[in-house]
N, C-alpha and C. Protein backbone atom coordinates (compact mmCIF):
# COMPACT_ATOMS: atom_id res chain seq x y z
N UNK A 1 -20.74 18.89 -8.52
CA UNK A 1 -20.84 17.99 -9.64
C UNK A 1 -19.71 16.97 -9.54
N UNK A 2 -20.10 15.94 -10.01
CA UNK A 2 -19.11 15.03 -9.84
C UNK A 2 -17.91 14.81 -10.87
N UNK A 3 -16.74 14.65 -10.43
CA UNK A 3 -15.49 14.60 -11.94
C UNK A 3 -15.93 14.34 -12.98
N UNK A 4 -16.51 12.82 -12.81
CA UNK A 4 -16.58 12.35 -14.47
C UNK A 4 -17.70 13.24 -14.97
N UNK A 5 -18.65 13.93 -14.67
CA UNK A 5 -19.38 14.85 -15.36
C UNK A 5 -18.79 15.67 -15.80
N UNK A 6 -18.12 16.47 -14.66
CA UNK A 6 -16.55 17.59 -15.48
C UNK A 6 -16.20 17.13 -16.67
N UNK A 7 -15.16 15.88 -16.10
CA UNK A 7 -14.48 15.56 -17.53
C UNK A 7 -15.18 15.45 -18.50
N UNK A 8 -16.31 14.53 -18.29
CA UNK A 8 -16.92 14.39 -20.01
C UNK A 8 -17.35 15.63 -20.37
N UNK A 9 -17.91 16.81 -19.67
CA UNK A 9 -18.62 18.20 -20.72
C UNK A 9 -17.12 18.72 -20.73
N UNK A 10 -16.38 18.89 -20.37
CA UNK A 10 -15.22 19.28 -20.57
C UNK A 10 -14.44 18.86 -21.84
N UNK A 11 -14.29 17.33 -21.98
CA UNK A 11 -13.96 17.08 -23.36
C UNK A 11 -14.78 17.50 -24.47
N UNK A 12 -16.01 17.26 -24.18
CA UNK A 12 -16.89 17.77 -25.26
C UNK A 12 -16.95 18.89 -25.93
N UNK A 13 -16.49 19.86 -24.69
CA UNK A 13 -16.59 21.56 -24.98
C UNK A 13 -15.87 21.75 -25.62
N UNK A 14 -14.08 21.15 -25.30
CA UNK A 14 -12.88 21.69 -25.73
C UNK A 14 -13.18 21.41 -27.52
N UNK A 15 -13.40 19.84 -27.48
CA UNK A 15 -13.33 19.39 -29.05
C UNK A 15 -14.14 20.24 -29.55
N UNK A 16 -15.54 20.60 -29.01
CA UNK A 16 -16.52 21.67 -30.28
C UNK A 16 -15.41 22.92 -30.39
N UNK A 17 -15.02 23.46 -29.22
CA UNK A 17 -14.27 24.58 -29.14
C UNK A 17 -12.82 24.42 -30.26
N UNK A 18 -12.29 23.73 -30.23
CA UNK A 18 -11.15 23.48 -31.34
C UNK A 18 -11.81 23.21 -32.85
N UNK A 19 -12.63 22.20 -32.93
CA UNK A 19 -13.39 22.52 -34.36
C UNK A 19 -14.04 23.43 -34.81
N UNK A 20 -14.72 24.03 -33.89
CA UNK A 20 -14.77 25.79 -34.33
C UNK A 20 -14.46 26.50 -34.45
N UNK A 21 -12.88 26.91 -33.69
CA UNK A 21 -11.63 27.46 -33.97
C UNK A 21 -10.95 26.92 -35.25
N UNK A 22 -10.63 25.93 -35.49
CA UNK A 22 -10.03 25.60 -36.68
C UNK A 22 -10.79 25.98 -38.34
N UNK A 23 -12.14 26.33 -37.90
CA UNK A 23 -13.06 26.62 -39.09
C UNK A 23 -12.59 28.09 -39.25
N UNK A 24 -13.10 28.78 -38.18
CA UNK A 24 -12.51 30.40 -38.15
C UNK A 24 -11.44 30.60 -38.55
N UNK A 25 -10.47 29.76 -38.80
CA UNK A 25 -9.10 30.23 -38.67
C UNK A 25 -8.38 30.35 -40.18
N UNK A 26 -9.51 29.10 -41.45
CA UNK A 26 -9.25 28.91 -42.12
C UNK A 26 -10.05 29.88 -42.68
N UNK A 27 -11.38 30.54 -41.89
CA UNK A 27 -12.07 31.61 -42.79
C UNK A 27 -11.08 32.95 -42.52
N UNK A 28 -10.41 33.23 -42.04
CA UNK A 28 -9.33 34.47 -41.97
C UNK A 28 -9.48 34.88 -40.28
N UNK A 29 -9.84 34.53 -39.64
CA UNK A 29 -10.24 34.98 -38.32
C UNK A 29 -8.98 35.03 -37.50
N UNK A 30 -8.63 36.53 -37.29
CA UNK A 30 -7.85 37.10 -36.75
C UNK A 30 -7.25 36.33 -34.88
N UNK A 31 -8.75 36.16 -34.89
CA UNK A 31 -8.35 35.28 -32.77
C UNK A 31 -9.53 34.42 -33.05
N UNK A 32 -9.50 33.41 -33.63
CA UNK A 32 -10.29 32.20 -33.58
C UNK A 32 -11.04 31.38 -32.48
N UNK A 33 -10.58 32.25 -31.45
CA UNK A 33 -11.17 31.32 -30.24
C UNK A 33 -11.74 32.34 -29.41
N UNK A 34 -11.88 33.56 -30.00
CA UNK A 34 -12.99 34.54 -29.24
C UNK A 34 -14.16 34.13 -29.44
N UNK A 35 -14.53 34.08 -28.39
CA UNK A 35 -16.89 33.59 -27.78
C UNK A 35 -17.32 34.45 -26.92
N UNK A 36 -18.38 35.04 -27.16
CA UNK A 36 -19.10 35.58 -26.56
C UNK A 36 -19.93 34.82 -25.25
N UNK A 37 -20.06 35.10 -23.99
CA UNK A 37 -20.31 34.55 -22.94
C UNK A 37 -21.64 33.80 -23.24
N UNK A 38 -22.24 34.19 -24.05
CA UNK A 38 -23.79 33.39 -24.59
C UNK A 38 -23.52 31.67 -25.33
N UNK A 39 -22.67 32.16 -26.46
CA UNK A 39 -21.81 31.04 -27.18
C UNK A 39 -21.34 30.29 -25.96
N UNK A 40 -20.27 30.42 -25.25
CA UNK A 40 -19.97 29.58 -24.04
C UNK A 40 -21.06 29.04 -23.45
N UNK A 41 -22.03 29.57 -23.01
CA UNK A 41 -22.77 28.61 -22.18
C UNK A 41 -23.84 28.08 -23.26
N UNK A 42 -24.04 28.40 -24.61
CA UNK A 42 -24.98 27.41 -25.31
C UNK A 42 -23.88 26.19 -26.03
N UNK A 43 -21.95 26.29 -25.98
CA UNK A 43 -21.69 25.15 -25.79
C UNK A 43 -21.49 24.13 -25.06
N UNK A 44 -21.45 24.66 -23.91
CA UNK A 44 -21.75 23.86 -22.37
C UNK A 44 -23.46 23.17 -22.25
N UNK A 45 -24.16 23.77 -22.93
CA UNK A 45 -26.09 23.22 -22.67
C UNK A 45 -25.98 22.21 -23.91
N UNK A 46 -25.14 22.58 -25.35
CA UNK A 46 -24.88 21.26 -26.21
C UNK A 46 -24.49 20.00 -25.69
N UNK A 47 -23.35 20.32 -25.06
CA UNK A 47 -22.82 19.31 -23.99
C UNK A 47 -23.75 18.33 -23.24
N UNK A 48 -24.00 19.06 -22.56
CA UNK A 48 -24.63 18.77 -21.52
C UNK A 48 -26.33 17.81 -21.84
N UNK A 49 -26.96 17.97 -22.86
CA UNK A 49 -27.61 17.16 -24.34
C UNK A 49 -26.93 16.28 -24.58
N UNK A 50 -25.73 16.14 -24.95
CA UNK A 50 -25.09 14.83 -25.35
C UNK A 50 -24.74 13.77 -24.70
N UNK A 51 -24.34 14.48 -23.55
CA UNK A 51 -24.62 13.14 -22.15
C UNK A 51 -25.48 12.57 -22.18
N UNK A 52 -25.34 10.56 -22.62
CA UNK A 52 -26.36 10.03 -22.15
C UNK A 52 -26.71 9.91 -20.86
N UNK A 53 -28.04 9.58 -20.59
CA UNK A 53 -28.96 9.48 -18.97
C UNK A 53 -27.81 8.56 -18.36
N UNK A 54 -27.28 7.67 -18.91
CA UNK A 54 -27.12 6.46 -18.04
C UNK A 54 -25.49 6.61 -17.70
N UNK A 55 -25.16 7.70 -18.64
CA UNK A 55 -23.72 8.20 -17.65
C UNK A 55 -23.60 9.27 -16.78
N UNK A 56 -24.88 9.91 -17.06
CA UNK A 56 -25.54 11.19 -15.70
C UNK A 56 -25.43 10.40 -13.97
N UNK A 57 -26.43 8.65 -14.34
CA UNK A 57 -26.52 7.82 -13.64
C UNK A 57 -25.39 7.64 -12.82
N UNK A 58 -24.69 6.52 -13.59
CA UNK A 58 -23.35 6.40 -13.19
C UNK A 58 -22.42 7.24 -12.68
N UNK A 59 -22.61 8.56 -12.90
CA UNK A 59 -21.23 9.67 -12.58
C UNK A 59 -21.97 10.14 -10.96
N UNK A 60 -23.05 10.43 -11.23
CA UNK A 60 -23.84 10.69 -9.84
C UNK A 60 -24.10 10.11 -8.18
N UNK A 61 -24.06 8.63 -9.61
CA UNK A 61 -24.56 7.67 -8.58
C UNK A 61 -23.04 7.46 -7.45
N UNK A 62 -21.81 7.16 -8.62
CA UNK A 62 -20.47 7.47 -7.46
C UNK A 62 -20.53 8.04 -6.57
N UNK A 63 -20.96 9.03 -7.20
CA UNK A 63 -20.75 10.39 -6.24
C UNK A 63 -21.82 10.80 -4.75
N UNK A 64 -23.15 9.91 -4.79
CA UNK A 64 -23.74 10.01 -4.18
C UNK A 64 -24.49 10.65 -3.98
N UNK A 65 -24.81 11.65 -5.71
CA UNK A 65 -25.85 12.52 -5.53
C UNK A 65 -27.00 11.84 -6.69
N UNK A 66 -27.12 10.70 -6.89
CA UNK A 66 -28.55 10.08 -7.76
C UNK A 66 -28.85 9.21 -6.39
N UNK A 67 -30.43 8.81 -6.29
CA UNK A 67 -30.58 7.94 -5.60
C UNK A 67 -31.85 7.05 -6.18
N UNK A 68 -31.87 5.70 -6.29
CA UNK A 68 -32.96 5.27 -6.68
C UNK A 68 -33.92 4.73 -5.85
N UNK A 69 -34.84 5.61 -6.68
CA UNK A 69 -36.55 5.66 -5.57
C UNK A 69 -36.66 4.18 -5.25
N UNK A 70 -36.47 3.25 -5.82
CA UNK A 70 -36.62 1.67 -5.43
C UNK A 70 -36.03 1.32 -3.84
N UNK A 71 -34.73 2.08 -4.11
CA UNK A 71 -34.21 1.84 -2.96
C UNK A 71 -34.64 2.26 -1.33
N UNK A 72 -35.34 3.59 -2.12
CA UNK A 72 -35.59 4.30 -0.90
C UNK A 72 -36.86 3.38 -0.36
N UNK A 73 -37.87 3.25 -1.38
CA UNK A 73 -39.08 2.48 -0.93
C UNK A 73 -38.42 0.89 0.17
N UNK A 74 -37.97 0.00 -0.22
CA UNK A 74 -37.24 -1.16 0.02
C UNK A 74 -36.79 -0.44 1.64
N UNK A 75 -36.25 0.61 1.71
CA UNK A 75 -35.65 1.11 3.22
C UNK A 75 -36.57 1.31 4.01
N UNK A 76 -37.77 1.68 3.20
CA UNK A 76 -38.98 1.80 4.34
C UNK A 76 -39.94 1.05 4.32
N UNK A 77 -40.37 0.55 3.66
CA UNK A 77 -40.88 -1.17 3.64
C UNK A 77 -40.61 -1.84 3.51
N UNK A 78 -39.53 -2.68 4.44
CA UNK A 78 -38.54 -4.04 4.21
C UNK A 78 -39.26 -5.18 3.91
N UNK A 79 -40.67 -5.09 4.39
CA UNK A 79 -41.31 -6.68 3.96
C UNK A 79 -41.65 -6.81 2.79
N UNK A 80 -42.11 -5.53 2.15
CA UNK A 80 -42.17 -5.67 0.71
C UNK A 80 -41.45 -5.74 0.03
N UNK A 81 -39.90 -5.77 0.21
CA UNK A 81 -38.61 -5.95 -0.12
C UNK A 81 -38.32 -6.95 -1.40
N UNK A 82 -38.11 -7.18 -2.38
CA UNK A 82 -38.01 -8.20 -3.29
C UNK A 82 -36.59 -8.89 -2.78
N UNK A 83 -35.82 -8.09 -1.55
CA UNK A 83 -34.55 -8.55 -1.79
C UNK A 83 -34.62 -9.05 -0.48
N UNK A 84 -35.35 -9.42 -0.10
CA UNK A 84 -35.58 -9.92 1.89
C UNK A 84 -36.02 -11.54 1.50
C-alpha cells in the first residue's frame, strides 16, 4: 500500500480512536482504549469508506499500483490515440 494511504487511514483511525477513548473515559472506563480485534478492524473498514475515490487515485497512482484503462488502450492502439 502506498504511504499516503497509510497516513490518511492512519489519521483517521487514531482520531476515531481518541474520540472514543475520551467518551469512555468520561463514562468511568477503567482502560479507555481497550478494542476488541473486531472493533479494530471495523475502525480501519470505517476508514477506509471515508477515503474519497480520487485520493485512492492519486495515492496509487504515485505509487504505481492504479493504472488507467485509457492508457493502456492508447499503448496498444496508437492510431486511435487522441494524443498522436
Amino acid at each position: 500500500m502506498d504511504q499516503g494511504v497509510i497516513a490518511w487511514l492512519k489519521n483517521r483511525v487514531l482520531a476515531a480512536r481518541s474520540r472514543e477513548a475520551a467518551l469512555r473515559l468520561l463514562e468511568g472506563d477503567d482502560n479507555p482504549y481497550d478494542i476488541s480485534p473486531a472493533e479494530a478492524l471495523e475502525r480501519i473498514c470505517d476508514a477506509w469508506e471515508e477515503m474519497p475515490p480520487k485520493d485512492i487515485k492519486k495515492y496509487w497512482g504515485h505509487a504505481g499500483l492504479y493504472v488507467d484503462r485509457s492508457e493502456i488502450v492508447d499503448l496498444l492502439n496508437p492510431r486511435l490515440s487522441k494524443r498522436t
